[in-house]
Protein backbone atom coordinates (compact mmCIF):
# COMPACT_ATOMS: atom_id res chain seq x y z
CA UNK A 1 93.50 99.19 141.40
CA UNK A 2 94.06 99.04 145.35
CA UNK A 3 91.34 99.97 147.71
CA UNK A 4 91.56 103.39 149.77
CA UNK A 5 91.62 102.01 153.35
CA UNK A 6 90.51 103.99 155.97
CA UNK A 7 89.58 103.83 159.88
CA UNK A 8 86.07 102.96 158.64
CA UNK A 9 86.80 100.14 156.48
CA UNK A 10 90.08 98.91 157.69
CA UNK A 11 88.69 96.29 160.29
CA UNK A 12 86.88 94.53 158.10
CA UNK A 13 88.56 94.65 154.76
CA UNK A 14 92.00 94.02 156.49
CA UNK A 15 91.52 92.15 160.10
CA UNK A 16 88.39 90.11 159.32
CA UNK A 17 89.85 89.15 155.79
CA UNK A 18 89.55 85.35 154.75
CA UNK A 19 92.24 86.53 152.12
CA UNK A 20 95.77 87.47 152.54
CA UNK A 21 96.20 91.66 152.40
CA UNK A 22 99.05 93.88 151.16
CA UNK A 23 98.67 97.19 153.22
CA UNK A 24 100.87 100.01 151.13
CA UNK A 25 101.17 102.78 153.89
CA UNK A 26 102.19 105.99 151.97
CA UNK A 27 101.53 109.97 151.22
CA UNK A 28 101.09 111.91 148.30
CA UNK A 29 104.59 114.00 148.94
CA UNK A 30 106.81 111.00 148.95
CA UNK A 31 108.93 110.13 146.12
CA UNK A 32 109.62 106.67 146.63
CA UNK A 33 105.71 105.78 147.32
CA UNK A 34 105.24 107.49 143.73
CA UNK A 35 107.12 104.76 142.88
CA UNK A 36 105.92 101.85 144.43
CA UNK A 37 102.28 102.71 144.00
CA UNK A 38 101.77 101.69 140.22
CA UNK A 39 103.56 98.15 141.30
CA UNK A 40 100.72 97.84 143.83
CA UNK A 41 98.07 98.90 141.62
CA UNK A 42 99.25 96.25 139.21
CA UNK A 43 99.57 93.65 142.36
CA UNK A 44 95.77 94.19 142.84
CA UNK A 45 94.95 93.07 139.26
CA UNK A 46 97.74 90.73 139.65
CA UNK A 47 95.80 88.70 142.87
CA UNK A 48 92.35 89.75 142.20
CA UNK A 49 90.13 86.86 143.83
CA UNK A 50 93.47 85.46 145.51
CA UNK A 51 94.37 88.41 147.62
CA UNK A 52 93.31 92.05 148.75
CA UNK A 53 95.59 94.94 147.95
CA UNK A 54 95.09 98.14 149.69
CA UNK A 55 96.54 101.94 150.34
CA UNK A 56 96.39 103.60 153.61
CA UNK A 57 97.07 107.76 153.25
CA UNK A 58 99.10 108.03 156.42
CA UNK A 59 98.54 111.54 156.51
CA UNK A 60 94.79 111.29 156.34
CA UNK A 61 94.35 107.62 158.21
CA UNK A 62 97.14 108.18 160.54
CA UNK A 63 95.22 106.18 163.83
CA UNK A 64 96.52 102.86 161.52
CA UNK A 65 99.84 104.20 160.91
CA UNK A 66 100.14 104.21 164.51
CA UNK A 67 98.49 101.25 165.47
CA UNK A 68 101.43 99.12 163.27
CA UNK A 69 104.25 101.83 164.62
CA UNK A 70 104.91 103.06 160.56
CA UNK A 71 108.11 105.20 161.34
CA UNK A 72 108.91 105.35 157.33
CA UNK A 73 107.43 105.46 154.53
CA UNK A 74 106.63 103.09 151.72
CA UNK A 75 106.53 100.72 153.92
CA UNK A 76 104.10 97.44 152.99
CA UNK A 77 102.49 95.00 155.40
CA UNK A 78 101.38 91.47 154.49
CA UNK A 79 98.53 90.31 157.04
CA UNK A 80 97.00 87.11 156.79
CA UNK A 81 94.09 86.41 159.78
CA UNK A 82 94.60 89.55 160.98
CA UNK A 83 98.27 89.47 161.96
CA UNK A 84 100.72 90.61 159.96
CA UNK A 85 103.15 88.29 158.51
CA UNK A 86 105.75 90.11 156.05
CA UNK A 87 106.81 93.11 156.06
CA UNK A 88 108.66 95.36 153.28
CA UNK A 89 110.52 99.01 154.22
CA UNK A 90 111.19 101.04 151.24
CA UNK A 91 111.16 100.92 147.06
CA UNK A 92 111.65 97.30 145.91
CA UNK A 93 110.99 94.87 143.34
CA UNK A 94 107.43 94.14 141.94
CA UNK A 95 108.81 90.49 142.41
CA UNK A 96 109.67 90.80 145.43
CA UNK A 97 106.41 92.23 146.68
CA UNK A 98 104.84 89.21 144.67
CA UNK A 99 106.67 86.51 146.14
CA UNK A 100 105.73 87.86 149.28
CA UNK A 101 102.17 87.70 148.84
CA UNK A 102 102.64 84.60 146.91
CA UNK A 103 103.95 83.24 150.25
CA UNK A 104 101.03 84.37 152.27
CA UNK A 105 98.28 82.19 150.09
């Protein structure tokens, strides 16, 4: 299951992570993040103790949607050291998300 990131924890579970981290910035009224939320659920089993997989609410934790300028929505971020490194607009592939992340190890 991804972690709930918020303003509180999103500095050290994201920026000051050792690991590579999939960011899924969504909302609970958008169809396609309905979508591509049980991929990234099933990404953080996938890479648990390889990677950290996370969901930001951009409705509730919107100071981090603007901080990385999210105009749309899914829309995943890869960081690795605390920059970001891929990036992924809209529904696609649980592979593709993978390889991705994959990448970023």
């Amino acid at each position: 299951m991804a972690i709930e990131l918020t303003n509180s924890n999103f500095q050290d579970l994201v920026m000051k992570s050792d690991k590579p981290v999939l960011v899924d910035f969504w909302a609970e009224w958008c169809g396609p993040c309905r979508m591509v939320g049980p991929m990234v659920d099933e990404l953080a089993t996938d890479f648990e103790g390889r990677a950290i997989v996370g969901k930001v609410d951009v409705d509730t934790q919107n100071e981090i949607a603007a901080q990385f300028g999210i105009r749309n929505i899914p829309t995943l971020l890869i960081f690795k050291n605390g920059e970001v490194v891929d990036k992924q607009v809209g529904v696609s592939a649980k592979s593709v998300l993978a390889d991705k992340l994959e990448a970023a190890l």
